[in-house]
Protein backbone atom coordinates (compact mmCIF):
# COMPACT_ATOMS: atom_id res chain seq x y z
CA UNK A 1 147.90 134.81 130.22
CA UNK A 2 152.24 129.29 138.29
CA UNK A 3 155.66 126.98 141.58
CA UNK A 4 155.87 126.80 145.30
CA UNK A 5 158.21 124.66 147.64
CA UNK A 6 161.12 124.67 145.28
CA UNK A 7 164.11 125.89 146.84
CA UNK A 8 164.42 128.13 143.71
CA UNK A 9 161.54 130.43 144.11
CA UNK A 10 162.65 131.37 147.48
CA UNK A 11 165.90 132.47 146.28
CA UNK A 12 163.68 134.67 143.66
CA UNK A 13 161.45 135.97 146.13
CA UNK A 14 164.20 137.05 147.99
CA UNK A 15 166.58 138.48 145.42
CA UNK A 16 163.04 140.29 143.85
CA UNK A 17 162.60 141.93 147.52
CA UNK A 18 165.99 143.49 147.03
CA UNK A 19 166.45 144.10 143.56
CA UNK A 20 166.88 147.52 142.19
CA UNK A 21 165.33 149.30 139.80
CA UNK A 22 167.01 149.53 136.58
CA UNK A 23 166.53 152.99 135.23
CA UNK A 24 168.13 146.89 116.45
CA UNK A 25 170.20 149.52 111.17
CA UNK A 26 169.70 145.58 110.54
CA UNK A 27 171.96 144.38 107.17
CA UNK A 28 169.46 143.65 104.06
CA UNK A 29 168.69 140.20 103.87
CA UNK A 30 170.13 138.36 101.39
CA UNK A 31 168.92 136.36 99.03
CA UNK A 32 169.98 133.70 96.57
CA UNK A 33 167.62 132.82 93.45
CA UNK A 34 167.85 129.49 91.29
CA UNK A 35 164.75 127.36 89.67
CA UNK A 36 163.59 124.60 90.73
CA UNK A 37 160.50 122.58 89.52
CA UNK A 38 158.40 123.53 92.99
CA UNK A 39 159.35 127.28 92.83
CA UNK A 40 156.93 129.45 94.95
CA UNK A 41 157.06 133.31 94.94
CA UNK A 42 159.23 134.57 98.07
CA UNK A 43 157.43 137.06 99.77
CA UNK A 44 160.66 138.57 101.19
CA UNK A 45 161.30 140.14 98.09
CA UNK A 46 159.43 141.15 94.68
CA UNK A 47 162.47 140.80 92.73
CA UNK A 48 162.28 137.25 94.20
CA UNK A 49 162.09 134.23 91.47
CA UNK A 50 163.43 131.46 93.33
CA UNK A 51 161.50 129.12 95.04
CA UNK A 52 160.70 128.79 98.87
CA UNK A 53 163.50 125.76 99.46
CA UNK A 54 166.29 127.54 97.87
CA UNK A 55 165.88 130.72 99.16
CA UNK A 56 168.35 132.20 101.96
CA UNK A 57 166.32 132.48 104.92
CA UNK A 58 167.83 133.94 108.22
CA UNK A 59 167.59 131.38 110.95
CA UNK A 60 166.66 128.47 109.01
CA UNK A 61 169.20 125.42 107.53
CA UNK A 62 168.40 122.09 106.43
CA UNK A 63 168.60 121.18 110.06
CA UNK A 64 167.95 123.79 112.28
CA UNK A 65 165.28 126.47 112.93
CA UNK A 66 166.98 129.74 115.20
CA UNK A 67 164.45 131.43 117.55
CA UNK A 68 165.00 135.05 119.49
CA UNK A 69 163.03 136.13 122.56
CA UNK A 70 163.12 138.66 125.37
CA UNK A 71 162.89 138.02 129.05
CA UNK A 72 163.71 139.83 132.15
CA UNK A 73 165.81 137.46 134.15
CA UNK A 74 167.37 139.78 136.39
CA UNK A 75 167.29 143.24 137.54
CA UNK A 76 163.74 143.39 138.15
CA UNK A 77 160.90 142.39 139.93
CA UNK A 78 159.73 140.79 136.77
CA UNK A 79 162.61 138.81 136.83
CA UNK A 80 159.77 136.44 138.37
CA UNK A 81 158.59 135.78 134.68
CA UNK A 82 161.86 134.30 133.86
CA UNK A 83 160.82 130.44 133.80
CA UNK A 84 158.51 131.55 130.55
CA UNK A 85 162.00 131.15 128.69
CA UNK A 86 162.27 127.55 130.56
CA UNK A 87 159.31 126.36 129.46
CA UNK A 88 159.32 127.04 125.89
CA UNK A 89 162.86 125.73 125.61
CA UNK A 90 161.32 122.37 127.46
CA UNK A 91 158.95 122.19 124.66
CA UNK A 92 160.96 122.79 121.81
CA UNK A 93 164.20 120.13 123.15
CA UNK A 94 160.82 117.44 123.77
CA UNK A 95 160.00 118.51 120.24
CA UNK A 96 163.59 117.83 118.65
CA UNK A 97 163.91 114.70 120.83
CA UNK A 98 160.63 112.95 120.09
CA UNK A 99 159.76 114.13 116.44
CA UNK A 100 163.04 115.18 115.34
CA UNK A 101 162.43 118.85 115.22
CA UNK A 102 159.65 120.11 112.88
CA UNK A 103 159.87 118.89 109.48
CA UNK A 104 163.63 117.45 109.97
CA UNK A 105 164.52 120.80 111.42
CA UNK A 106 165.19 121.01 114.98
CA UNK A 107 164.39 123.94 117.35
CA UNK A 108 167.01 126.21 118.80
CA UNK A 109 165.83 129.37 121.42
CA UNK A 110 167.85 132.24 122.30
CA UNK A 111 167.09 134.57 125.29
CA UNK A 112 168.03 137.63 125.58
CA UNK A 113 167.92 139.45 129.22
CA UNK A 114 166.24 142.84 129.12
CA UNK A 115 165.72 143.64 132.86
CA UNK A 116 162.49 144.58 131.91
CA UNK A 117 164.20 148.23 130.75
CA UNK A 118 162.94 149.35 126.96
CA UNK A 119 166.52 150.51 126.14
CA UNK A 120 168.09 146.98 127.48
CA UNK A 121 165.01 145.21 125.50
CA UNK A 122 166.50 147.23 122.45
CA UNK A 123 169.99 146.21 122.40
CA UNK A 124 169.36 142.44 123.03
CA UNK A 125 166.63 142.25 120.24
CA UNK A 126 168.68 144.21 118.20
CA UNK A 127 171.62 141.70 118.61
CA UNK A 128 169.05 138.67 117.97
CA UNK A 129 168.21 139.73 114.20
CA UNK A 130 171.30 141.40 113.06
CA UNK A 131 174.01 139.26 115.01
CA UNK A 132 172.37 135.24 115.65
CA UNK A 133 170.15 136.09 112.74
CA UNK A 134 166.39 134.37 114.33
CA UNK A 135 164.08 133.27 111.83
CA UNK A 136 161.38 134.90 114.61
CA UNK A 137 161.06 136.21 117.86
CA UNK A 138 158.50 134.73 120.34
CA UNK A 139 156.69 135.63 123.11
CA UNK A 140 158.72 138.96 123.66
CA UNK A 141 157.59 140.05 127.19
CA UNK A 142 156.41 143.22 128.04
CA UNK A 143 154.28 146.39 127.70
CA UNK A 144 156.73 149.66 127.75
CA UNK A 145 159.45 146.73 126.26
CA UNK A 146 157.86 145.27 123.80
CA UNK A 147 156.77 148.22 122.79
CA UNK A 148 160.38 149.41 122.09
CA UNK A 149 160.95 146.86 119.45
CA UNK A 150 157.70 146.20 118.02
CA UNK A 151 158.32 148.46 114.76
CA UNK A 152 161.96 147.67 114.46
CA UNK A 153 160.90 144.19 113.76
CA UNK A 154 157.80 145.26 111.68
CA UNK A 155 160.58 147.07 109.44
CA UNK A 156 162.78 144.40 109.28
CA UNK A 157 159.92 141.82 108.12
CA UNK A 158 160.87 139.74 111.81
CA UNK A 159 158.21 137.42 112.69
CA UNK A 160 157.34 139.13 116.04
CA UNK A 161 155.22 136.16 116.80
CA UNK A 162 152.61 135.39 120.11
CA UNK A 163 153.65 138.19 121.90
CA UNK A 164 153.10 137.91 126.23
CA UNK A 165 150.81 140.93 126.58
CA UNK A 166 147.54 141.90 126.13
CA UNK A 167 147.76 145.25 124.88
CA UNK A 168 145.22 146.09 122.17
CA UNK A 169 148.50 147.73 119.47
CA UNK A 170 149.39 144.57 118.92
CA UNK A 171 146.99 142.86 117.05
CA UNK A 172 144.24 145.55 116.34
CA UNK A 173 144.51 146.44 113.42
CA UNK A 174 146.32 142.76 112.32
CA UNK A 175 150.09 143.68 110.97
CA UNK A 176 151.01 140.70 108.81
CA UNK A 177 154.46 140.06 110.89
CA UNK A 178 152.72 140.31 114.71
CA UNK A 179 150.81 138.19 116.22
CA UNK A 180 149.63 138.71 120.29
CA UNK A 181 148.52 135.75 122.53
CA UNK A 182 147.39 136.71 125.80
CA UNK A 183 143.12 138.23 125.96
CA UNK A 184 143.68 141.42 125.70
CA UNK A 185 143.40 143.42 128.58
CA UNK A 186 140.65 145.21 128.20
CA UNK A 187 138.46 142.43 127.29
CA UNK A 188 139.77 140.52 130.75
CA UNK A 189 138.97 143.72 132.41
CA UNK A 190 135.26 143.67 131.46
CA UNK A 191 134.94 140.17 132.72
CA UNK A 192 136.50 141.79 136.48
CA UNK A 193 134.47 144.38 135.96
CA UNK A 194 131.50 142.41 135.33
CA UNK A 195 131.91 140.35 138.47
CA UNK A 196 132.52 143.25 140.74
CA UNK A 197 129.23 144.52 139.38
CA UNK A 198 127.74 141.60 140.33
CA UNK A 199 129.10 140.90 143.39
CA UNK A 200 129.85 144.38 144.69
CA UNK A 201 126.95 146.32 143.26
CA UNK A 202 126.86 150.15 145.06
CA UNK A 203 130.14 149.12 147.09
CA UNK A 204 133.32 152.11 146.37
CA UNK A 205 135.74 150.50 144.37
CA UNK A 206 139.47 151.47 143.96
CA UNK A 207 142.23 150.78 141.67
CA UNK A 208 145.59 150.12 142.09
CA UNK A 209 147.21 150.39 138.39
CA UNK A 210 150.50 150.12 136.71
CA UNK A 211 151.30 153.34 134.95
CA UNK A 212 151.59 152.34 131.54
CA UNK A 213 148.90 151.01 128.53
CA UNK A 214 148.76 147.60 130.92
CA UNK A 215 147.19 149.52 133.62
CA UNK A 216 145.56 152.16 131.36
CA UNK A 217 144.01 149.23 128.95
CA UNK A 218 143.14 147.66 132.02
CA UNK A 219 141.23 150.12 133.74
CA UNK A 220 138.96 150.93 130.42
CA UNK A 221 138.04 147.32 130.49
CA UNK A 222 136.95 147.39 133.82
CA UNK A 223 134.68 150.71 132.98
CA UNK A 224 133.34 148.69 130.62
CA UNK A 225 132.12 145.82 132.84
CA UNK A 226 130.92 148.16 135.33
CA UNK A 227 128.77 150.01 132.87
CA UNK A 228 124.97 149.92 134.14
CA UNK A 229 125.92 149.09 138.22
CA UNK A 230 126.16 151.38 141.38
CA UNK A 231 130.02 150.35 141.69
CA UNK A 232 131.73 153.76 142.29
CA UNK A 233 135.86 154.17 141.35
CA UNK A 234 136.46 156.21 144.33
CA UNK A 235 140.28 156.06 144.47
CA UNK A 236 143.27 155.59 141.72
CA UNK A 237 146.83 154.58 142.99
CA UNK A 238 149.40 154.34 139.93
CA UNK A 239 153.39 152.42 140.41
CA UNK A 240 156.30 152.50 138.07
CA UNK A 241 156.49 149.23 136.49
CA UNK A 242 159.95 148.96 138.32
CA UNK A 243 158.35 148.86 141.16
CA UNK A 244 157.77 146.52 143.76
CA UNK A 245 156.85 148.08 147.04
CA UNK A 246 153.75 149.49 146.96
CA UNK A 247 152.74 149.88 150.17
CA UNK A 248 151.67 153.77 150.18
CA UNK A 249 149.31 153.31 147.72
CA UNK A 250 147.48 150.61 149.66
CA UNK A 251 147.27 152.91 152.48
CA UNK A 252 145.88 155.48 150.84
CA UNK A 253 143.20 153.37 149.33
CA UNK A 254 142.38 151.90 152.30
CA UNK A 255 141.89 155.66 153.80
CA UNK A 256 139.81 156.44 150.98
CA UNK A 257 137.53 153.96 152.34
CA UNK A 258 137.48 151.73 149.31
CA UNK A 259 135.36 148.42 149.48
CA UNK A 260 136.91 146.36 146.94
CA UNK A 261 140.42 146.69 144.65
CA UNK A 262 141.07 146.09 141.37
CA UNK A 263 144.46 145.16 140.30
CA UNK A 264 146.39 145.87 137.35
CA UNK A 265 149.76 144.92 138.14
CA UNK A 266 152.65 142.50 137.62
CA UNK A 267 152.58 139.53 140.21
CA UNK A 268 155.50 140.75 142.47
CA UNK A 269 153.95 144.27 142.85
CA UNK A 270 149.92 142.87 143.30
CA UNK A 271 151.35 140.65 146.44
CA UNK A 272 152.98 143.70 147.99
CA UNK A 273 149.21 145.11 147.77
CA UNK A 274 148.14 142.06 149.61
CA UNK A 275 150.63 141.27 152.08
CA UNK A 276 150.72 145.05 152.94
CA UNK A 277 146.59 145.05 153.40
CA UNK A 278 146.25 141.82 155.45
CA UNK A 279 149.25 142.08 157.87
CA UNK A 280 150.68 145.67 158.08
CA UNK A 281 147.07 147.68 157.65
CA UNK A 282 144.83 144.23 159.16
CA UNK A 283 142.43 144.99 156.08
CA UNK A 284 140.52 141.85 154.96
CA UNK A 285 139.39 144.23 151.82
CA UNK A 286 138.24 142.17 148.20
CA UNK A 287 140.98 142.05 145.73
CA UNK A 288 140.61 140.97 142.25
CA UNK A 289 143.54 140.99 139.77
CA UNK A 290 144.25 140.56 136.42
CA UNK A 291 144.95 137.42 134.83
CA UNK A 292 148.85 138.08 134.84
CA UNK A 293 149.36 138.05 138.56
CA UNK A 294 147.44 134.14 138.97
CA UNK A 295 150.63 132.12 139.74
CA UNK A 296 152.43 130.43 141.84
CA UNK A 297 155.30 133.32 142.64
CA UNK A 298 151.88 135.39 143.26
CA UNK A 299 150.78 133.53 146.14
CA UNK A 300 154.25 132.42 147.43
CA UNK A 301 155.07 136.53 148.16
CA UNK A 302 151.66 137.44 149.48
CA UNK A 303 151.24 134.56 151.68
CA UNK A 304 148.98 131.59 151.50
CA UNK A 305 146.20 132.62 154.14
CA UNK A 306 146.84 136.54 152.71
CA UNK A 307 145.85 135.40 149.23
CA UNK A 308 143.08 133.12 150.00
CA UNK A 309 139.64 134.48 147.88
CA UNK A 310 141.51 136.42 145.62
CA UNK A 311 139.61 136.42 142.06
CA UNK A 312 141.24 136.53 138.73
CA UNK A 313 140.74 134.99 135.58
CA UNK A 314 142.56 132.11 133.35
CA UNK A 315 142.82 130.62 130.03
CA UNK A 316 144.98 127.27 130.75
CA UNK A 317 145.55 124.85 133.32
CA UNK A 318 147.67 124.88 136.45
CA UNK A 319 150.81 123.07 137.36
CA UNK A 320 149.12 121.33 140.14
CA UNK A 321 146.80 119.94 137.86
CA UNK A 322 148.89 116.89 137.50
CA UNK A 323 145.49 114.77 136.01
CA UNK A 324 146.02 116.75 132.90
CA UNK A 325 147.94 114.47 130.40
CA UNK A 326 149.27 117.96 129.18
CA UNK A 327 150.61 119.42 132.34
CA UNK A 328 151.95 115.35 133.35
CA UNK A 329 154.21 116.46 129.92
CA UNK A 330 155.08 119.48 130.53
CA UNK A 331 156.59 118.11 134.51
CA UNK A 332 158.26 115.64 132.62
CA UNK A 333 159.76 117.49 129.72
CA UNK A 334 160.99 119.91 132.44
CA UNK A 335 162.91 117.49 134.63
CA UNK A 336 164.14 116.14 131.82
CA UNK A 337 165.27 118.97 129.24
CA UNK A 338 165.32 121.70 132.25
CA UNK A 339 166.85 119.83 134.96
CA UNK A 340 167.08 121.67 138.47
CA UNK A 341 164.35 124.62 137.43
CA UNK A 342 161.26 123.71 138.68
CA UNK A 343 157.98 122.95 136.56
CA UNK A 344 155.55 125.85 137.12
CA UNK A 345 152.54 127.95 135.86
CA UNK A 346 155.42 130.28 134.73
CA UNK A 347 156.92 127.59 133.03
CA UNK A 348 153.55 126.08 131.57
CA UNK A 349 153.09 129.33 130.13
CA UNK A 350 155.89 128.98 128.33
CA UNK A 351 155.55 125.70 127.02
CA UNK A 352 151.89 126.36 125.97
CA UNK A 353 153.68 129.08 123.45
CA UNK A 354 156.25 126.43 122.18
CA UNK A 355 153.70 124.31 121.29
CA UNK A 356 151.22 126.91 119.60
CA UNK A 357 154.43 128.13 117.86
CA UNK A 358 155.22 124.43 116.44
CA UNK A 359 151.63 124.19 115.32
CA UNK A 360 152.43 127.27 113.21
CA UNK A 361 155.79 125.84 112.02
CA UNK A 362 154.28 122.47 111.12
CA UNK A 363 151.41 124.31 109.11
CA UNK A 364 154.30 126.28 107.57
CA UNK A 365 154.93 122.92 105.77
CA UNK A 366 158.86 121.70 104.99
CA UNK A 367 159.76 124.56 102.28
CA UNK A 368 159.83 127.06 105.26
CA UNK A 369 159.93 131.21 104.72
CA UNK A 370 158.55 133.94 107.15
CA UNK A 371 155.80 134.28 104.72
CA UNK A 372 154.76 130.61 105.12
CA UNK A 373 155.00 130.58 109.29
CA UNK A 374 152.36 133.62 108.97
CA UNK A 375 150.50 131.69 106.59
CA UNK A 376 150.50 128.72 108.87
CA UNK A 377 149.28 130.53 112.22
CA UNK A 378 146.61 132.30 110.74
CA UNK A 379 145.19 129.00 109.26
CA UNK A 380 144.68 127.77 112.62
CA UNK A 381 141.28 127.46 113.79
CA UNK A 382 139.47 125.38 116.53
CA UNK A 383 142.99 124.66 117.77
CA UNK A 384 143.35 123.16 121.50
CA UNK A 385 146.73 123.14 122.92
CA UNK A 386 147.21 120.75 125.79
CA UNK A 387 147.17 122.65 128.16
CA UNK A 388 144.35 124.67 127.29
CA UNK A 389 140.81 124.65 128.90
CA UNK A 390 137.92 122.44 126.83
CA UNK A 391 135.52 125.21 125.52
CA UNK A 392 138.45 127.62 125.41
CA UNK A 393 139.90 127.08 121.31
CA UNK A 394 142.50 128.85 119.63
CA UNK A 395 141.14 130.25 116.18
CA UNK A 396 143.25 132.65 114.05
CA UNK A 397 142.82 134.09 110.67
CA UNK A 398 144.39 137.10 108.22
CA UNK A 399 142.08 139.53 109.74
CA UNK A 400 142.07 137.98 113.68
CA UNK A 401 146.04 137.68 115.13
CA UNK A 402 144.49 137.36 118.57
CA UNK A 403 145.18 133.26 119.59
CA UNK A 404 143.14 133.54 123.22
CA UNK A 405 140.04 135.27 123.17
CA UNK A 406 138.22 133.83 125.97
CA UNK A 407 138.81 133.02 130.08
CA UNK A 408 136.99 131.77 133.15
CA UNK A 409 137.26 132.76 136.74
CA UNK A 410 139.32 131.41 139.77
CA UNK A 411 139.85 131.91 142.85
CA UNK A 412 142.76 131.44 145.53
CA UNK A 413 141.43 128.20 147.46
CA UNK A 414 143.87 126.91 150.00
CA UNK A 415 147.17 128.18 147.97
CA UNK A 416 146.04 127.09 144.24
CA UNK A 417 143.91 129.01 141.98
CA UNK A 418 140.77 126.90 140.97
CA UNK A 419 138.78 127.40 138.09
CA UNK A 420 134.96 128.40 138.69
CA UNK A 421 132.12 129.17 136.18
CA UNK A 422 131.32 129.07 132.57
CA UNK A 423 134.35 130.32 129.67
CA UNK A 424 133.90 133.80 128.42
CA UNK A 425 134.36 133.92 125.17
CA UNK A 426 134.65 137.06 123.16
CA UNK A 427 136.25 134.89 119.77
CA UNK A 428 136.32 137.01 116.02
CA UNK A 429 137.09 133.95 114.15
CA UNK A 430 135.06 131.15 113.40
């Protein structure tokens, strides 16, 4: 669940302003059985004798391990989440440079562009497993498009692994294959909830929501938190997740007389809300947003002095937070493997994946199957990635595929979202 005076993310800001809205029968896998003195049973297969090191295993060689994701890079207002793909790819190339790769196998991501359209996120995911053949797919990007691919790769025993969203489907119950990564939403949207209770106790509070389970997941959260206080929903404005302008459904919250807004949105669409309140309607109205919208493109659309207070929560550190020996790494694995895209909380995101996902591939130990990368991640407990917060762990099990299951609050402070509080934790696993 972050980049602002590159030349780069003004282009993006631009091009998002004017971008317009776009309106996998997979061959069997084969595989090839001999004996060997360390045989293990294959879960791939029941007919399966061989053992783990001589089985044929799609994206994996002696030498190499192939990895699949989904992005929208253009098309789209999300478009703004493309640097995700930057980052992990930083990670992984530091990975195969320092350390040789993961058990003398080095790292290789594909991307595939969706536009952030289901039918686009089809096709290229499609082409990932049956063409390139990826051992997995990682943080696949989405609600409405990753959840036009989830069961295809289900079926196809795909590795559909750390996914970037928080809806509840995708861990709840645990599938063997899927894993999630970000809190899901409506856990983060009891902890907004909870502080608007606190804070705005008997104030009128509306909602501006995306129109799918993000914003629907979302808003049940923020019920939750609100359970108990005098905070009224008075007013509920929905957008298309193609969507970028939203400036009619600010104004008619703020002529619902609303006191405070929650926002379930992606970041392009939430600074729309706030650019549109501060300098078209002069409305200095409480925002709080989810956890998705606290970056750096975030702030750069609204405005610096339009964005200043806004509350959100977070579960990792920020680019600027360059006394962080994690985030020093990830600035200089990205000028190095990435040159000419700037390092940002976008990109940190990303690498903060990479690095959970070679965690799970070292686990996975040298004889490497699908079966053995699930059986790595959910062995994982008490892990802290480098970029992570102290108190904030990554614990996974059989029965928990949920990696972040707690945030703290920030706040907008002079262009840079700082950290306040205690961590929340709502963790399963021990």
């Amino acid at each position: 669940m972050r980049f602002l005076r590159d030349a780069r993310w003004l282009l993006i800001a631009t091009t998002l302003l004017a971008a317009a809205m776009l309106a996998v029968a997979c061959e069997e896998e084969e595989e090839e059985a001999a004996e060997t003195p360390e045989a293990t049973t294959a879960a791939a297969s029941p007919e399966a004798t061989t053992s783990a090191a001589a089985e044929e295993v799609p994206g994996v060689t002696d030498t190499e391990i192939l990895l699949g994701t989904h992005l929208p890079l253009s098309g789209s207002p999300a478009a703004a989440y493309a640097p995700i793909g930057d980052g992990m790819r930083s990670y992984f190339e530091y990975i195969n440079d320092v350390e040789g790769g993961v058990h003398g196998r080095k790292i290789k991501l594909l991307i595939g562009d969706d536009h952030y359209n289901p039918p686009d996120t089809m096709e290229v995911v499609r082409k990932l497993v049956e063409q390139d053949e990826v051992f997995a797919i990682i943080s696949g990007l989405g609600e409405e498009t990753h959840k036009a691919v989830w069961k295809y790769l289900e079926e196809k025993g795909v590795p559909d692994m750390f996914i970037s969203s928080g809806l509840k489907q995708w861990a709840e119950p645990p599938v063997r294959t899927r894993f999630g990564f970000l809190p899901e939403y409506h856990l983060e949207g009891r902890m907004l909830g909870l502080y608007i209770a606190e804070n705005y106790d008997g104030k009128k509070l509306g909602l501006l929501l995306q129109n799918d389970d993000f914003g629907k997941e979302g808003e049940e959260g923020l019920r939750m938190g609100l359970e108990g206080s005098d905070v009224e929903i008075t007013a509920i404005e929905k957008y298309e997740a193609m969507q970028f302008d939203v400036t009619a459904q600010t104004q008619r919250l703020k002529n619902a007389g609303v006191d405070v807004i929650a926002v379930y949105a992606i970041p392009p669409s939430a600074a729309s809300l706030v650019k549109t309140a501060r300098e078209t309607l002069n409305w200095d109205v409480p925002i709080i947003v989810s956890s998705v919208v606290q970056s750096d493109i975030f702030i750069q659309i609204a405005g610096v002095e339009n964005a200043e207070g806004i509350i959100s929560v977070v579960f990792g550190h920020q680019i600027y937070e360059t006394d962080i020996p994690g985030v020093q790494l990830h600035i200089a694995n990205m000028e190095k493997y990435i040159p000419g895209v700037p390092a940002s909380n976008f990109s940190l995101y990303g690498s903060s994946i990479a690095e959970l996902m070679v965690e799970a591939l070292k686990r996975a130990g040298p004889d490497l199957t699908r079966d053995s990368l699930i059986e790595g991640a959910e062995s994982i407990r008490g892990w802290m990635s480098s970029l992570g917060f102290e108190g904030i762990p990554i614990s996974l099990s059989p029965e928990d595929h949920r990696p972040v299951e707690a945030e703290i609050y920030n706040r907008v402070e002079n262009g840079e979202w700082i950290p306040f509080g205690e961590p929340i934790s709502f963790e399963t696993t021990q």
